[in-house]
N, C-alpha and C. Protein backbone atom coordinates (compact mmCIF):
# COMPACT_ATOMS: atom_id res chain seq x y z
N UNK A 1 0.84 -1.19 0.00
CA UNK A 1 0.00 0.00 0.00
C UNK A 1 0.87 1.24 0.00
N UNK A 2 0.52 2.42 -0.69
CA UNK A 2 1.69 3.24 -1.05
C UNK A 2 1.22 4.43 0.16
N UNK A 3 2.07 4.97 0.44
CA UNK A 3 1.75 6.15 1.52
C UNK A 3 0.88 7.29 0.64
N UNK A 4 -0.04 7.74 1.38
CA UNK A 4 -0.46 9.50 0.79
C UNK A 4 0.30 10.67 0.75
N UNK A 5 0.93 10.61 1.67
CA UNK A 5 1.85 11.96 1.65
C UNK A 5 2.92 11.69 1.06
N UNK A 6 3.15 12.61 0.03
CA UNK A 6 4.69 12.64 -0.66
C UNK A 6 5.95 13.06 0.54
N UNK A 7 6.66 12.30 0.39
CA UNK A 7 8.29 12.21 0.91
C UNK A 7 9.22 13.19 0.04
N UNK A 8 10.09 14.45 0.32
CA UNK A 8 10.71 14.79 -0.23
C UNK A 8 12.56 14.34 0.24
N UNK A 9 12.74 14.13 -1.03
CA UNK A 9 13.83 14.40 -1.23
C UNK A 9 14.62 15.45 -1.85
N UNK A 10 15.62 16.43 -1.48
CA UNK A 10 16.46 17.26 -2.11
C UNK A 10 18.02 16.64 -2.07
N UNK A 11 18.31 16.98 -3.34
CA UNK A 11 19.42 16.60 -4.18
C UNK A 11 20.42 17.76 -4.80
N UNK A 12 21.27 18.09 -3.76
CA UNK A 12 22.35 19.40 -4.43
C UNK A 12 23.06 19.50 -4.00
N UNK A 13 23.81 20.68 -4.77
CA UNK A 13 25.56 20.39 -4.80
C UNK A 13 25.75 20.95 -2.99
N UNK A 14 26.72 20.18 -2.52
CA UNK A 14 27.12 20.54 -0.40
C UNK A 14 27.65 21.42 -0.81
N UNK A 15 27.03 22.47 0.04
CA UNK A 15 26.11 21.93 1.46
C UNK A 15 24.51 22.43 1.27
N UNK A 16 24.13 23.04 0.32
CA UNK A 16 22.85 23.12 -0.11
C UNK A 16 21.74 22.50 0.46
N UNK A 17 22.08 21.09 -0.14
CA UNK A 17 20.79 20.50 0.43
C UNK A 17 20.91 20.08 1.99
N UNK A 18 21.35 19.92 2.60
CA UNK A 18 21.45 19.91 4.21
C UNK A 18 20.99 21.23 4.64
N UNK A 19 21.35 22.32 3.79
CA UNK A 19 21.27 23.69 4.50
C UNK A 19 19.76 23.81 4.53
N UNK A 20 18.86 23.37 3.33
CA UNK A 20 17.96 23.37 2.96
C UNK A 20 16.69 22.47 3.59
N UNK A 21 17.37 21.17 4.34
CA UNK A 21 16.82 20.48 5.29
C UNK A 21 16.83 20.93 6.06
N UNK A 22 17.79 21.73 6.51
CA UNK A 22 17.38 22.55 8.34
C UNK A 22 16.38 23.32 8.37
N UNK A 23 16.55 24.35 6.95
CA UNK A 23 15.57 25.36 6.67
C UNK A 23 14.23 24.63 6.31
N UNK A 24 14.12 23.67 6.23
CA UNK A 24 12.64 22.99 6.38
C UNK A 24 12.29 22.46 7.73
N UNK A 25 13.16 22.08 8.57
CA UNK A 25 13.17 21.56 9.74
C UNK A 25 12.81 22.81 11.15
N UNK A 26 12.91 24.12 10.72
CA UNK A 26 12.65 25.23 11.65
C UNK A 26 11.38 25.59 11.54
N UNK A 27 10.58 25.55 10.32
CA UNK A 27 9.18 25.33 10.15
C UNK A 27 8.41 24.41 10.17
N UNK A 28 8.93 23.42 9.73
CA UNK A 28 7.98 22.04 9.37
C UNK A 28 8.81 20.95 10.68
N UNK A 29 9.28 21.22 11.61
CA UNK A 29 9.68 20.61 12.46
C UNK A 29 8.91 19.31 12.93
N UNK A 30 7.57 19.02 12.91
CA UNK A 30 6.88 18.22 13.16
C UNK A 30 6.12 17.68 11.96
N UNK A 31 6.64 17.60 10.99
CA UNK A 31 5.85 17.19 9.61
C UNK A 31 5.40 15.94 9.40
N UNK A 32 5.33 14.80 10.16
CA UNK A 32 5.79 14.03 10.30
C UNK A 32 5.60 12.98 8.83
N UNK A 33 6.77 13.19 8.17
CA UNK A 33 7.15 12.96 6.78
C UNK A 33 8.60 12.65 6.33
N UNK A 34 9.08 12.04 5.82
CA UNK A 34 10.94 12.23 5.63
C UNK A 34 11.16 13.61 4.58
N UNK A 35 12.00 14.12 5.48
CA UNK A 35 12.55 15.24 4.11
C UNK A 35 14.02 15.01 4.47
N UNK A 36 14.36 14.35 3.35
CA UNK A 36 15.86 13.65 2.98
C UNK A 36 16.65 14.84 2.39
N UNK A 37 17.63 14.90 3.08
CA UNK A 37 19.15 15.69 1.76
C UNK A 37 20.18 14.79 1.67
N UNK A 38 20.68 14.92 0.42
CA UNK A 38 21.71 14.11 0.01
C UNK A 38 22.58 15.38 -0.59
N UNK A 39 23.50 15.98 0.07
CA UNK A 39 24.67 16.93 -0.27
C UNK A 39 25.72 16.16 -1.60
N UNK A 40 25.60 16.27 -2.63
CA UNK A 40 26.74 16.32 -4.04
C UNK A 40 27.65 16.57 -3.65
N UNK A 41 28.71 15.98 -3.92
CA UNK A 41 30.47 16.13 -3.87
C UNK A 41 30.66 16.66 -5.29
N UNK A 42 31.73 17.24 -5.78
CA UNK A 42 32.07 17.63 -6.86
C UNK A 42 32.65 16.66 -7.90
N UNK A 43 32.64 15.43 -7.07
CA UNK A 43 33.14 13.86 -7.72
C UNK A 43 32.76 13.52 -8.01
N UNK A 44 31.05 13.35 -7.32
CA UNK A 44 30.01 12.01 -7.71
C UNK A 44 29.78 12.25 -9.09
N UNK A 45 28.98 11.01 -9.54
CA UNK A 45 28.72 10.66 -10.96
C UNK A 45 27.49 10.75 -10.31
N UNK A 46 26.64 11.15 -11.65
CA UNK A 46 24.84 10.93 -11.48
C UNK A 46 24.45 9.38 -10.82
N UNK A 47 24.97 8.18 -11.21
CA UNK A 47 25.22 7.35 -11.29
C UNK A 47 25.50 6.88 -9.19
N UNK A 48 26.77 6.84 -8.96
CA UNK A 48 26.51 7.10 -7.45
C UNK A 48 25.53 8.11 -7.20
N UNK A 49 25.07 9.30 -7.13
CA UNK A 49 23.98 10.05 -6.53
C UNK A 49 22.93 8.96 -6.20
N UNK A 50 22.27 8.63 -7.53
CA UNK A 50 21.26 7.99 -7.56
C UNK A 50 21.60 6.64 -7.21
N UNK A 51 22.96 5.41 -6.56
CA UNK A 51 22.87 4.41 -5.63
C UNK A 51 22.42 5.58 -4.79
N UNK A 52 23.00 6.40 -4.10
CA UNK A 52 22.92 6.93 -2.93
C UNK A 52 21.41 7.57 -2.12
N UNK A 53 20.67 8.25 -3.38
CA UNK A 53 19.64 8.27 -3.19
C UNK A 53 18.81 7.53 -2.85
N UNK A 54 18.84 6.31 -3.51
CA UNK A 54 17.31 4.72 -3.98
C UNK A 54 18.37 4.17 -2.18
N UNK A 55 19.29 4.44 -1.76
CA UNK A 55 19.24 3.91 -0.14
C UNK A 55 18.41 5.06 0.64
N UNK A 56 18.24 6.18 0.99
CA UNK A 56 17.52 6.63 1.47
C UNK A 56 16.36 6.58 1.52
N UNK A 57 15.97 6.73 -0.26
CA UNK A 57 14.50 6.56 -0.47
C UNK A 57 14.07 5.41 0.25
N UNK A 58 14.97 4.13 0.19
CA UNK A 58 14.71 2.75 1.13
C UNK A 58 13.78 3.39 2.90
N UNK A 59 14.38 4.10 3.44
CA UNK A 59 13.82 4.80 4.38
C UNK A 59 12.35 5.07 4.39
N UNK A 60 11.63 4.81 3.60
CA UNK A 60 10.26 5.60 3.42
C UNK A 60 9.28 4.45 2.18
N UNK A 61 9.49 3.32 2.28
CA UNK A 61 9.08 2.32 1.79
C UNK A 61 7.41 2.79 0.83
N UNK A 62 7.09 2.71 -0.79
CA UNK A 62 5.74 2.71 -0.22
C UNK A 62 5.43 4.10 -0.91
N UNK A 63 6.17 5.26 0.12
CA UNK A 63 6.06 6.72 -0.34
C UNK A 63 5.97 7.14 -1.70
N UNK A 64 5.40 8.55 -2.25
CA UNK A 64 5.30 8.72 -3.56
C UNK A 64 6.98 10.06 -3.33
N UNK A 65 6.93 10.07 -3.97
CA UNK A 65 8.50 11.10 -3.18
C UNK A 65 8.48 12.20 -4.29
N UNK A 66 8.61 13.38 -4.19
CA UNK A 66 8.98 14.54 -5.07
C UNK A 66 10.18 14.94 -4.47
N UNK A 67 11.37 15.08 -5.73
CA UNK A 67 12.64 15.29 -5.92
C UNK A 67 13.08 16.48 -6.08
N UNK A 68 13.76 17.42 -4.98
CA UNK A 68 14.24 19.01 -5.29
C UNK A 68 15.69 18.95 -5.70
N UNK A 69 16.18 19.14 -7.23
CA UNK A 69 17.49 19.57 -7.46
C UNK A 69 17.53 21.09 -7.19
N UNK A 70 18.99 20.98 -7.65
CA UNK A 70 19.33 23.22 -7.73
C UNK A 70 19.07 23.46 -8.91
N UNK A 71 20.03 22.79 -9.81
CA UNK A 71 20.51 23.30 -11.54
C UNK A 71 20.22 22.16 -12.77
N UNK A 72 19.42 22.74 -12.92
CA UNK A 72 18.73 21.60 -14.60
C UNK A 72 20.27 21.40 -14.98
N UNK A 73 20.43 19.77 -15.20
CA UNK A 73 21.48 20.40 -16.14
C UNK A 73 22.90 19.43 -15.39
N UNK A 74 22.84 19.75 -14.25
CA UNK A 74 24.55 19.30 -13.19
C UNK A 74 23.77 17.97 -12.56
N UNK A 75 24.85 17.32 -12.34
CA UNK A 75 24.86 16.73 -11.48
C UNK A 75 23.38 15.67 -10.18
N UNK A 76 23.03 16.72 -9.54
CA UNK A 76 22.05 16.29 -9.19
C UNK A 76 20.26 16.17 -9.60
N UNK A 77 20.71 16.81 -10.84
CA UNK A 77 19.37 16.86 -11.53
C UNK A 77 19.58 15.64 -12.25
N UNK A 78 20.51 15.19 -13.30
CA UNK A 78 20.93 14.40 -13.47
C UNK A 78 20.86 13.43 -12.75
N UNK A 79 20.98 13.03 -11.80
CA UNK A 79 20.83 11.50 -10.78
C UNK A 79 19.51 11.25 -10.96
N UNK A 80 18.72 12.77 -10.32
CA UNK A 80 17.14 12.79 -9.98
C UNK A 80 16.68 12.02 -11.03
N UNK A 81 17.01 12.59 -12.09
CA UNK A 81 16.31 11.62 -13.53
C UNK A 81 16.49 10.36 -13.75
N UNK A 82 17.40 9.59 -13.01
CA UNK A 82 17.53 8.47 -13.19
C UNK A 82 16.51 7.84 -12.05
N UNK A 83 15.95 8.59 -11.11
CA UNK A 83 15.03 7.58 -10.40
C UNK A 83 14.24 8.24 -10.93
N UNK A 84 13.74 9.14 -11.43
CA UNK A 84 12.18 9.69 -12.00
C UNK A 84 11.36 8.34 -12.58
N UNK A 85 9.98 8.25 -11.98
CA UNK A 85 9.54 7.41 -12.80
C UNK A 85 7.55 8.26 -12.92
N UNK A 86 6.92 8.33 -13.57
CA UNK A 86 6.15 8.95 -14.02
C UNK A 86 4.57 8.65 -13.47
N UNK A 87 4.71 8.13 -12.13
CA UNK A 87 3.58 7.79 -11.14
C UNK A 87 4.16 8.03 -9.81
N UNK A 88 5.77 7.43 -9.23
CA UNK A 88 5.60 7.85 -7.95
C UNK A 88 7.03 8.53 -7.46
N UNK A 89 7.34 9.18 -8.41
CA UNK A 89 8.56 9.59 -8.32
C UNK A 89 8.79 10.86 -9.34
N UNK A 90 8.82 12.25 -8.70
CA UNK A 90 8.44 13.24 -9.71
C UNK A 90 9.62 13.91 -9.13
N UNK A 91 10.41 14.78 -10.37
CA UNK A 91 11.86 15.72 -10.45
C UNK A 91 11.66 17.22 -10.70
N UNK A 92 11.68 18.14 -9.82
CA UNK A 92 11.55 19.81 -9.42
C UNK A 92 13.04 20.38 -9.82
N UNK A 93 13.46 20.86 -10.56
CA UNK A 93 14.90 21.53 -10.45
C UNK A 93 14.69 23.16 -10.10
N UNK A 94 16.09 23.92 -9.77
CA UNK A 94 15.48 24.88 -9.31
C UNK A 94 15.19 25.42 -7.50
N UNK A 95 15.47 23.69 -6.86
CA UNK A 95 14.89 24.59 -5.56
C UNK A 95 15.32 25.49 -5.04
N UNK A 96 14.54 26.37 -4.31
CA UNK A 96 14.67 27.01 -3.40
C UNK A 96 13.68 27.57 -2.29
N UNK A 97 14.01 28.11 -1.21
CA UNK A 97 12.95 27.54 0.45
C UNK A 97 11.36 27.96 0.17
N UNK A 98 10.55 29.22 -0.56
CA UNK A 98 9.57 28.74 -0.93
C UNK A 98 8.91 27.78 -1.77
N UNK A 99 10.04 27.42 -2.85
CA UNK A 99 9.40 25.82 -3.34
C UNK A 99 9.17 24.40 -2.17
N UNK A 100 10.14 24.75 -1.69
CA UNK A 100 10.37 23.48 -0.31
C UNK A 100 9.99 23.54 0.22
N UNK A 101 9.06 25.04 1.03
CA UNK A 101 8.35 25.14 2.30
C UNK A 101 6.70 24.81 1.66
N UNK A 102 6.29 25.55 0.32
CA UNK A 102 5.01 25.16 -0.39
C UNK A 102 5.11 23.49 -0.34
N UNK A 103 5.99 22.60 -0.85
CA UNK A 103 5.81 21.08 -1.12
C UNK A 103 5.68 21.15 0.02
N UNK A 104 6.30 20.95 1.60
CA UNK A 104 5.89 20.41 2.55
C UNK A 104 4.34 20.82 3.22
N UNK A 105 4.06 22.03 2.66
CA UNK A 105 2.61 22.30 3.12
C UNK A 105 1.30 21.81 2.71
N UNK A 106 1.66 21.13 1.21
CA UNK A 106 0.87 20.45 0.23
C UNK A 106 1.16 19.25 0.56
N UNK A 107 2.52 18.52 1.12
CA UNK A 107 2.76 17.24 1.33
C UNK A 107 0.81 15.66 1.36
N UNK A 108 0.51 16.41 1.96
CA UNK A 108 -0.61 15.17 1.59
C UNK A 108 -1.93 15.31 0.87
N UNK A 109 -1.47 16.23 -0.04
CA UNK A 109 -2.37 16.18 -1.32
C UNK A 109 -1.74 15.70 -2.28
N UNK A 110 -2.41 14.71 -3.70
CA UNK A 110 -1.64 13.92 -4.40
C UNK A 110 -0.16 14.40 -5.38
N UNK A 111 0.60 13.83 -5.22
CA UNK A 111 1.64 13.73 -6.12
C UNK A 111 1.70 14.90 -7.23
N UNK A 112 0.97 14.88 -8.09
CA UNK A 112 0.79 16.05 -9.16
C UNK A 112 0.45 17.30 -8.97
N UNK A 113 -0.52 17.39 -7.07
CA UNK A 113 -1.20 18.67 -6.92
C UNK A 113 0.30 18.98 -6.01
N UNK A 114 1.50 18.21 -5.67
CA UNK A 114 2.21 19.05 -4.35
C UNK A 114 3.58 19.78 -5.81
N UNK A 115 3.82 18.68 -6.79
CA UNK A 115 4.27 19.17 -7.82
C UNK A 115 3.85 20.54 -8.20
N UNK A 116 2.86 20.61 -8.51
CA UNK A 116 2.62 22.13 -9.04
C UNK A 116 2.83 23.01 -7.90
N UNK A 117 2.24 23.05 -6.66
CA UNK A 117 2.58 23.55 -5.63
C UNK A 117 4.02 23.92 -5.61
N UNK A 118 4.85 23.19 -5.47
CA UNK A 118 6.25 23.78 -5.61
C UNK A 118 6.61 24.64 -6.49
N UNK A 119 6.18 23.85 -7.72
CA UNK A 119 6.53 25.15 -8.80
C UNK A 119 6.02 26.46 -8.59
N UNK A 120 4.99 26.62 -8.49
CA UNK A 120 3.83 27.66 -8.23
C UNK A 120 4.68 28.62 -6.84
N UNK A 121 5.22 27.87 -5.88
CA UNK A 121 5.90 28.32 -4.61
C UNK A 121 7.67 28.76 -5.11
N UNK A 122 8.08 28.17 -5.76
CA UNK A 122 9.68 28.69 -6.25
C UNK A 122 9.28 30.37 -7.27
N UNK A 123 8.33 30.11 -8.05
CA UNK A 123 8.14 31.18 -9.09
C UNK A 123 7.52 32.32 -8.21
N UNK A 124 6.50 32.07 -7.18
CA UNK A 124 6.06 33.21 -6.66
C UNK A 124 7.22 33.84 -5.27
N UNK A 125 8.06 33.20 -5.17
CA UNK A 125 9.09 33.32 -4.22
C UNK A 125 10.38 34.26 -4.75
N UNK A 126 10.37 34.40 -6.02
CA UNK A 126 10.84 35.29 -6.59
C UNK A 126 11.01 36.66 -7.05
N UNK A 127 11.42 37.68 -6.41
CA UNK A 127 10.85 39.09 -6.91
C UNK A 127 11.78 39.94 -6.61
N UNK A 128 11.63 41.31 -7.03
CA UNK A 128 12.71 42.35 -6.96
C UNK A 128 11.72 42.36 -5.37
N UNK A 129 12.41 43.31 -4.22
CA UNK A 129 11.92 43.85 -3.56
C UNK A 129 11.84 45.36 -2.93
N UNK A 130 13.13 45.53 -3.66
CA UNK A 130 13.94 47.25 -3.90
C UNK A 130 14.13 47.61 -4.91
N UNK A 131 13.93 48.79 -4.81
CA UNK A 131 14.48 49.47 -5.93
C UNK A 131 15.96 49.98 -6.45
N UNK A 132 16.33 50.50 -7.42
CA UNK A 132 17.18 51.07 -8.06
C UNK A 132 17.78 51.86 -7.08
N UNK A 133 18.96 52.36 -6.62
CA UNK A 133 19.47 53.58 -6.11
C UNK A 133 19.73 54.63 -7.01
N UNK A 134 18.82 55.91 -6.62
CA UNK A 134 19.33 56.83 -7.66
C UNK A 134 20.95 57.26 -7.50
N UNK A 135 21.36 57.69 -8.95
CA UNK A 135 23.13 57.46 -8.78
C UNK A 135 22.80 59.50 -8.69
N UNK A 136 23.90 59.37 -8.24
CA UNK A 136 24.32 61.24 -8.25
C UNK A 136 24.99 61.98 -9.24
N UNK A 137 24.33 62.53 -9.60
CA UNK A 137 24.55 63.38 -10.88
C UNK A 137 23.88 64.51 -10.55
N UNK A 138 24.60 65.44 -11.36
CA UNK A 138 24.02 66.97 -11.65
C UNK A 138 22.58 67.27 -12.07
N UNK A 139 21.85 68.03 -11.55
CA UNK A 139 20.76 68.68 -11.88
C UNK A 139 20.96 68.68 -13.91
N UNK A 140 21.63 68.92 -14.11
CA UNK A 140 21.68 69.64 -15.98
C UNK A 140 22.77 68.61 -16.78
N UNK A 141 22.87 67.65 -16.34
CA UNK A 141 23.70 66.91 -16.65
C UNK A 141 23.27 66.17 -18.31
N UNK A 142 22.56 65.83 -18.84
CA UNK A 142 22.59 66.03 -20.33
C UNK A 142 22.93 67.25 -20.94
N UNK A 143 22.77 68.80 -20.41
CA UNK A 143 22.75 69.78 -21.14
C UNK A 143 24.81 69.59 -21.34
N UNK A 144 25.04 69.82 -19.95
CA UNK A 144 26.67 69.31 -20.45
C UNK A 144 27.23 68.64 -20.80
N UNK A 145 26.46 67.23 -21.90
CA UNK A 145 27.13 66.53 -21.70
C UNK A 145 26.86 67.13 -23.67
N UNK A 146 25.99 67.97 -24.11
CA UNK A 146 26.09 68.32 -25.15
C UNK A 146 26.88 69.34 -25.33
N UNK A 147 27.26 70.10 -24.32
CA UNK A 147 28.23 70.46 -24.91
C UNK A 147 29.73 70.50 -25.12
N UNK A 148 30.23 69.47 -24.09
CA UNK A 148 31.16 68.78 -24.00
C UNK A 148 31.92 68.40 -25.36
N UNK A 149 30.82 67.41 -25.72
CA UNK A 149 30.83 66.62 -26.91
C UNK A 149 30.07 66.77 -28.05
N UNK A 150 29.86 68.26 -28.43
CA UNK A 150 29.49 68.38 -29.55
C UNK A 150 29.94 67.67 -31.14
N UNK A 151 31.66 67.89 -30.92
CA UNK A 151 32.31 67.49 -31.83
C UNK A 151 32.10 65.83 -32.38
N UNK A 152 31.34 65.05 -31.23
CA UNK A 152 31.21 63.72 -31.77
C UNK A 152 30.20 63.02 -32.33
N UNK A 153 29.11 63.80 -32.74
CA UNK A 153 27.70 64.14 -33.66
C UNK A 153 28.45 63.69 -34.74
């Protein structure tokens, strides 16, 4: 019988994903769910990641698990894809703590609805929040700068 609540795992380059487990662990402290990190060495092959992963995942027998890499592309996205399988095992690249804090809040709604959730939580987690500093310049500062440089018209 497969569990309801998705199990996350995050997958990135150390110390990322550990850093990223704590930072789930100060909010979601009582989740009671596995949220796995597996920290990347600059050595591993996709290949070890993913032995290394499918032993953890062992931890959570059953579970449907959604997968947080950093970078489409390196390393641990790469592993992720090798356990991706297209019912209970779904691959997020990209994380970061509102994608991770949205999946754990969605954690026991199905598989596809905590997926979008993350996405939906990394993209809206994103934004300028300041502005520009105005730089210092002169009150008339185009007028001198024509006449400076007339000659280069």
């Amino acid at each position: 019988m497969r569990c309801t609540m998705a199990a996350v795992l995050i997958l990135a380059h150390a110390p990322l994903a550990s850093a990223l487990q704590a930072v789930a662990g100060h909010v979601y402290a009582d989740c009671g769910h596995p949220v796995l990190a597996l920290d990347v060495e600059p050595s591993a092959t996709p290949e070890q990641v993913r032995d290394q992963a499918r032993a953890l995942m062992a931890s959570a027998p059953g579970a449907d698990w959604l997968v947080l890499t950093d970078v489409f592309g390196a390393t641990p996205c790469n592993a992720a894809m090798l356990l991706s399988d297209p019912v209970h095992v779904r691959v997020v690249t990209g994380v970061n703590v509102p994608m991770l804090w949205r999946s754990l809040c969605y954690a026991k709604e199905p598989l596809d609805t905590v997926v979008a959730r993350a996405v939906d939580g990394a993209a809206q987690g994103v934004m300028q929040v300041s502005t520009a500093r105005p730089q210092n310049q002169s009150p008339n500062a185009f007028a001198r700068d024509q006449v400076d440089h007339h000659h280069q018209q």
